[in-house]
Protein backbone atom coordinates (compact mmCIF):
# COMPACT_ATOMS: atom_id res chain seq x y z
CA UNK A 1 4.11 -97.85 -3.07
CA UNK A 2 5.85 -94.74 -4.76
CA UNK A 3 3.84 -91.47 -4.07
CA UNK A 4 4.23 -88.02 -6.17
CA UNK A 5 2.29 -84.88 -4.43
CA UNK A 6 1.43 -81.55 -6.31
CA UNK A 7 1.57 -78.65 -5.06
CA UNK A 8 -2.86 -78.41 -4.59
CA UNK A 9 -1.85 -80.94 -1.84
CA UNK A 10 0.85 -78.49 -0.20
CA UNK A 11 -1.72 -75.73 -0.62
CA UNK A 12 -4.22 -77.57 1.61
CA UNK A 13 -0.87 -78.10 4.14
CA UNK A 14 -0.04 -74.66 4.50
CA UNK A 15 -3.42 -72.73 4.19
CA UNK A 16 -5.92 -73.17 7.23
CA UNK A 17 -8.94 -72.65 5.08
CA UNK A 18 -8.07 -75.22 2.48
CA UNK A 19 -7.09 -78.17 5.04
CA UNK A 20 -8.51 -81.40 4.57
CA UNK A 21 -8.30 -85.04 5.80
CA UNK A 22 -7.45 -86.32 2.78
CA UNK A 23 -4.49 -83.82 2.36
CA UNK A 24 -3.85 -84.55 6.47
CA UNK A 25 -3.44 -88.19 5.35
CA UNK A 26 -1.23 -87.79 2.23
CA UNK A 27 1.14 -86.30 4.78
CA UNK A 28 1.40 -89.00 6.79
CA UNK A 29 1.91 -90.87 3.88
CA UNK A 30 4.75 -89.08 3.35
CA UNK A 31 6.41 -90.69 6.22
CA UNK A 32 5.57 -94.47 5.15
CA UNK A 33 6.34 -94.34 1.83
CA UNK A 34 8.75 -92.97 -0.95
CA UNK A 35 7.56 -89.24 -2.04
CA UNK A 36 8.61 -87.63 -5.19
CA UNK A 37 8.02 -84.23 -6.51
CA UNK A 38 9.14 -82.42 -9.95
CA UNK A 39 11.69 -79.63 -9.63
CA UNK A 40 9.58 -77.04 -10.16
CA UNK A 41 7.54 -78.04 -6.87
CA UNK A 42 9.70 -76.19 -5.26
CA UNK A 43 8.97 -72.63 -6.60
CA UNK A 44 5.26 -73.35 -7.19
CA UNK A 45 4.74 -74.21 -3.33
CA UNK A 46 7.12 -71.16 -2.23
CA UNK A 47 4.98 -68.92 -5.02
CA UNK A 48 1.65 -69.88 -3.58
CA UNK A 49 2.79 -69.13 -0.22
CA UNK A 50 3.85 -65.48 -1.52
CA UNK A 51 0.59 -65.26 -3.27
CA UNK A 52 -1.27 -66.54 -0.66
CA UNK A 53 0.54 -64.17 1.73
CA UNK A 54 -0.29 -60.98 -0.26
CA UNK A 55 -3.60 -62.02 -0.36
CA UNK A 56 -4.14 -62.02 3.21
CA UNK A 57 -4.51 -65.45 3.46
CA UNK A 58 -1.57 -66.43 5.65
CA UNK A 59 1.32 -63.91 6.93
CA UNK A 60 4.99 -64.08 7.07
CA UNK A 61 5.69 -65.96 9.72
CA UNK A 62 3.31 -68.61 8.88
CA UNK A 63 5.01 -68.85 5.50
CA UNK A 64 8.18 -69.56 6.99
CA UNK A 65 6.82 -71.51 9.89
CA UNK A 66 5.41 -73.59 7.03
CA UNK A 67 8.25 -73.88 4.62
CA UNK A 68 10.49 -75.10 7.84
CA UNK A 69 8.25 -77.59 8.33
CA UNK A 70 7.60 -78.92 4.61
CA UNK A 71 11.15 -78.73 4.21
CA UNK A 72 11.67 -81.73 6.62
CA UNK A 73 9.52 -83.55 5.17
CA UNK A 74 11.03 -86.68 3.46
CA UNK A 75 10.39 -85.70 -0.13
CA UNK A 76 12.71 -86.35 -3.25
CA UNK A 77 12.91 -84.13 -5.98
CA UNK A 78 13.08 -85.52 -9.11
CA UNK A 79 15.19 -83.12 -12.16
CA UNK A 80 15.25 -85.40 -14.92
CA UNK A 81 11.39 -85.04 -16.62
CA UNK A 82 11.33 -86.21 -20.12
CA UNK A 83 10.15 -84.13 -22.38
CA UNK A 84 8.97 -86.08 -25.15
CA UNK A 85 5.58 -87.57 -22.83
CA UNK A 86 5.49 -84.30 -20.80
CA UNK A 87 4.43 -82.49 -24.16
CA UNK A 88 2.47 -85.57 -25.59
CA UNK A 89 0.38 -85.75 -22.33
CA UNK A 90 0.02 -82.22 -21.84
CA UNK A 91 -1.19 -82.09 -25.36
CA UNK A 92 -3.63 -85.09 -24.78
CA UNK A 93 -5.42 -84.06 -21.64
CA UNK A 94 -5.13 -79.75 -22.06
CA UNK A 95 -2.81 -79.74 -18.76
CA UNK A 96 0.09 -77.34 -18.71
CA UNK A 97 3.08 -78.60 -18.82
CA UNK A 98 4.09 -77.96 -15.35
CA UNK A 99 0.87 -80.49 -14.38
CA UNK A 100 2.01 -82.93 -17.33
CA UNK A 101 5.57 -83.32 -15.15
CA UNK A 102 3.23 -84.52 -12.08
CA UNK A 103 2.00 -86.96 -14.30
CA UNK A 104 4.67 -88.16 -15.81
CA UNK A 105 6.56 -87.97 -13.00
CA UNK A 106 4.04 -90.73 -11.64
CA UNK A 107 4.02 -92.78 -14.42
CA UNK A 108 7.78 -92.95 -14.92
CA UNK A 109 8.07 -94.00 -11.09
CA UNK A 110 4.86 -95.78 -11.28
CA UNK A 111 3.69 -93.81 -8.01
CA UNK A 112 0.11 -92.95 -7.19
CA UNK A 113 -0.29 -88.83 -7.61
CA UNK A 114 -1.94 -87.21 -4.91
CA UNK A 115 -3.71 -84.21 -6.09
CA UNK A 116 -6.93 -81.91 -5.70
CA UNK A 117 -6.71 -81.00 -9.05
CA UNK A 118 -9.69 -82.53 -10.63
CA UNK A 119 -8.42 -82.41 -14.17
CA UNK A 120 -4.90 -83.22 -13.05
CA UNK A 121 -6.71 -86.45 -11.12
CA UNK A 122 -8.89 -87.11 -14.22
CA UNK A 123 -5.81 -87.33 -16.42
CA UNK A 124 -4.03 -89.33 -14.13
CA UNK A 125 -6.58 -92.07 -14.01
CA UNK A 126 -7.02 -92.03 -17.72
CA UNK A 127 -3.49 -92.70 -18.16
CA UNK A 128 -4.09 -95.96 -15.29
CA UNK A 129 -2.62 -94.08 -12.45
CA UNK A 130 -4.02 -94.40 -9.11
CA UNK A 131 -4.97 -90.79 -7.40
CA UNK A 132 -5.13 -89.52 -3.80
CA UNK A 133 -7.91 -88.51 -2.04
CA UNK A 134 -9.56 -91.56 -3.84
């Protein structure tokens, strides 16, 4: 199976307070099984950390201890959304459209989307894809 994680999931990875064993066990899936991510994961992961950061909630080096570590992680970045069902299911479930790319992201590659999200997750499953944590 085809898995796409949002950044919620890398949140949990990076900050101590927000770890869980369901976000612990999407990144082992990450070893067993083909992991896909939108372009823009990339800044919204490194902006949380910087947010996070100035917040107090993790400091510099555990930023970059972090983004060493999710960097060798094997996940593909995907650059070609299309736009067309980004807007339409953005439109019919109130996500933005940077949460719309996670799910069509997964249904393009039909991939389960692991997410905390809850309104991410709901849309997901409305639209017949499978979520993580379950």
């Amino acid at each position: 199976m085809t898995l796409v994680v949002d950044a919620s999931i890398a949140g949990a990875w990076c900050l101590a307070d927000e770890k869980t064993d369901a976000a612990d066990a999407v990144m082992d899936l990450t070893q067993a099984q083909q992991t896909w991510v939108p372009g823009h994961w990339w800044f919204e992961v490194r902006n949380m950390c910087l947010v996070n950061e100035r917040r107090g909630r993790i400091d510099a080096d555990g930023v970059r201890m972090f983004l060493s570590d999710l960097v060798r992680l094997p996940i593909a970045f995907d650059h070609e959304p299309q736009e067309l069902p980004v807007l339409t299911l953005a439109r019919r479930h109130l996500l933005t459209v940077y949460d719309a790319a996670y799910l069509e992201l997964a249904i393009r590659r039909q991939a389960e989307l692991a997410t905390l999200d809850r309104k991410l997750a709901a849309a997901a499953r409305a639209e017949g894809i499978s979520t993580l944590p379950a």
